[in-house]
Protein backbone atom coordinates (compact mmCIF):
# COMPACT_ATOMS: atom_id res chain seq x y z
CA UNK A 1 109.72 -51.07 -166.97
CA UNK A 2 108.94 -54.51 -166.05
CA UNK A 3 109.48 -57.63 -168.26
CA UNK A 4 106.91 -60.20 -167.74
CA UNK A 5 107.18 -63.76 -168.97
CA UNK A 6 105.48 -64.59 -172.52
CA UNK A 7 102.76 -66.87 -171.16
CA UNK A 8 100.40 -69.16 -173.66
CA UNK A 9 97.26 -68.83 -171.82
CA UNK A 10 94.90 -67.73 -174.68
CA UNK A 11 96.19 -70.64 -176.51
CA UNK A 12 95.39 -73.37 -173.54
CA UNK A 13 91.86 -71.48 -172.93
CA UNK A 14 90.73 -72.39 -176.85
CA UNK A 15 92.39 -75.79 -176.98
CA UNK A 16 90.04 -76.14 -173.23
CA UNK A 17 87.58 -75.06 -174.85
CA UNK A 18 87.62 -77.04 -177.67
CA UNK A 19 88.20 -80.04 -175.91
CA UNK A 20 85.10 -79.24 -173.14
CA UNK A 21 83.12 -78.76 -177.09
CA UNK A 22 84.31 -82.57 -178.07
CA UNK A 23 83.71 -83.86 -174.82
CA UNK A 24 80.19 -82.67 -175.08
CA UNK A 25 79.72 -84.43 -178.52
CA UNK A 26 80.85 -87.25 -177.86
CA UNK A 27 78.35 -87.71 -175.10
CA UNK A 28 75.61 -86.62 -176.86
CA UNK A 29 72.61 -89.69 -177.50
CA UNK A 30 72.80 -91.47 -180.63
CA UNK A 31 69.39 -91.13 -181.04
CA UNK A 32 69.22 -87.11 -180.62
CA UNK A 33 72.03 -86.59 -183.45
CA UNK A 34 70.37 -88.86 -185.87
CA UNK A 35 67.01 -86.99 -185.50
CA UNK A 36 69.09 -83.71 -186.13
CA UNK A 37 70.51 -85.32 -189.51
CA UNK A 38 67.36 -86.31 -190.34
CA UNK A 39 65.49 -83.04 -189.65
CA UNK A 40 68.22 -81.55 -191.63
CA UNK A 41 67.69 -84.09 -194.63
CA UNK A 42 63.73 -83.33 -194.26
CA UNK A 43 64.12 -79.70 -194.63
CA UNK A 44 66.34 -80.01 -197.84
CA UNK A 45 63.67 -82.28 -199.53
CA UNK A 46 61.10 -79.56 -198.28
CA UNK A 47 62.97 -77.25 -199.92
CA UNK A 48 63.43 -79.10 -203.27
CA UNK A 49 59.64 -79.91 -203.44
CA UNK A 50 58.38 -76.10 -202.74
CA UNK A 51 60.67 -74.75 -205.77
CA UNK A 52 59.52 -77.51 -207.84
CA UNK A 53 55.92 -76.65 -207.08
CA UNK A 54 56.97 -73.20 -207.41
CA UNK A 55 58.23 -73.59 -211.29
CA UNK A 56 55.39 -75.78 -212.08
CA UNK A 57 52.62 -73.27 -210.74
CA UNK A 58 54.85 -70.22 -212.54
CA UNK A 59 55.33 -72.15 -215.99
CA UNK A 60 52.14 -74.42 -216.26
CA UNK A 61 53.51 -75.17 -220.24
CA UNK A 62 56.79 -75.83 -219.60
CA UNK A 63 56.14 -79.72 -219.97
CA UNK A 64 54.35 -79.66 -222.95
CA UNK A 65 57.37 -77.43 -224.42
CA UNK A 66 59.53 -80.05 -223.05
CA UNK A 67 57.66 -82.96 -225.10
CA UNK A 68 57.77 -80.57 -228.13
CA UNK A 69 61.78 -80.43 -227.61
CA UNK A 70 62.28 -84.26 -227.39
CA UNK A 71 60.30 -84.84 -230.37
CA UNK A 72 62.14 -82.35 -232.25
CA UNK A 73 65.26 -83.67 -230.92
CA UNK A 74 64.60 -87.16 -230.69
């Protein structure tokens, strides 16, 4: 039975790899990664304004309830 050396190569492939991943960020546009954060930030609000339709088509009373619980409470 041979002994072979303990080598590190799986480790020096990901930390490659990584660093190939960084590389490639870093030399990405300015422009293209703020329209990415902003597509992303659209979306969200898209999001929040189609469940808020959502509720108010689904519970068409729920404000005047709400008016009705200030009152009471105020």
């Amino acid at each position: 039975m041979t002994h072979l050396p303990i080598t590190d190569n799986a480790t020096r492939s990901i930390k490659s790899a990584l660093r190939r991943s960084d590389e490639t960020a870093a030399e990405r546009p300015r422009f293209t990664m703020t329209a990415t954060n902003l597509f992303v930030i659209f979306v969200f609000c898209a999001i929040g304004l189609l469940a808020t339709l959502n509720v108010m088509l689904r519970f068409p009373d729920f404000g005047i309830d709400v008016e009705q619980l200030a009152r009471f409470l105020g």
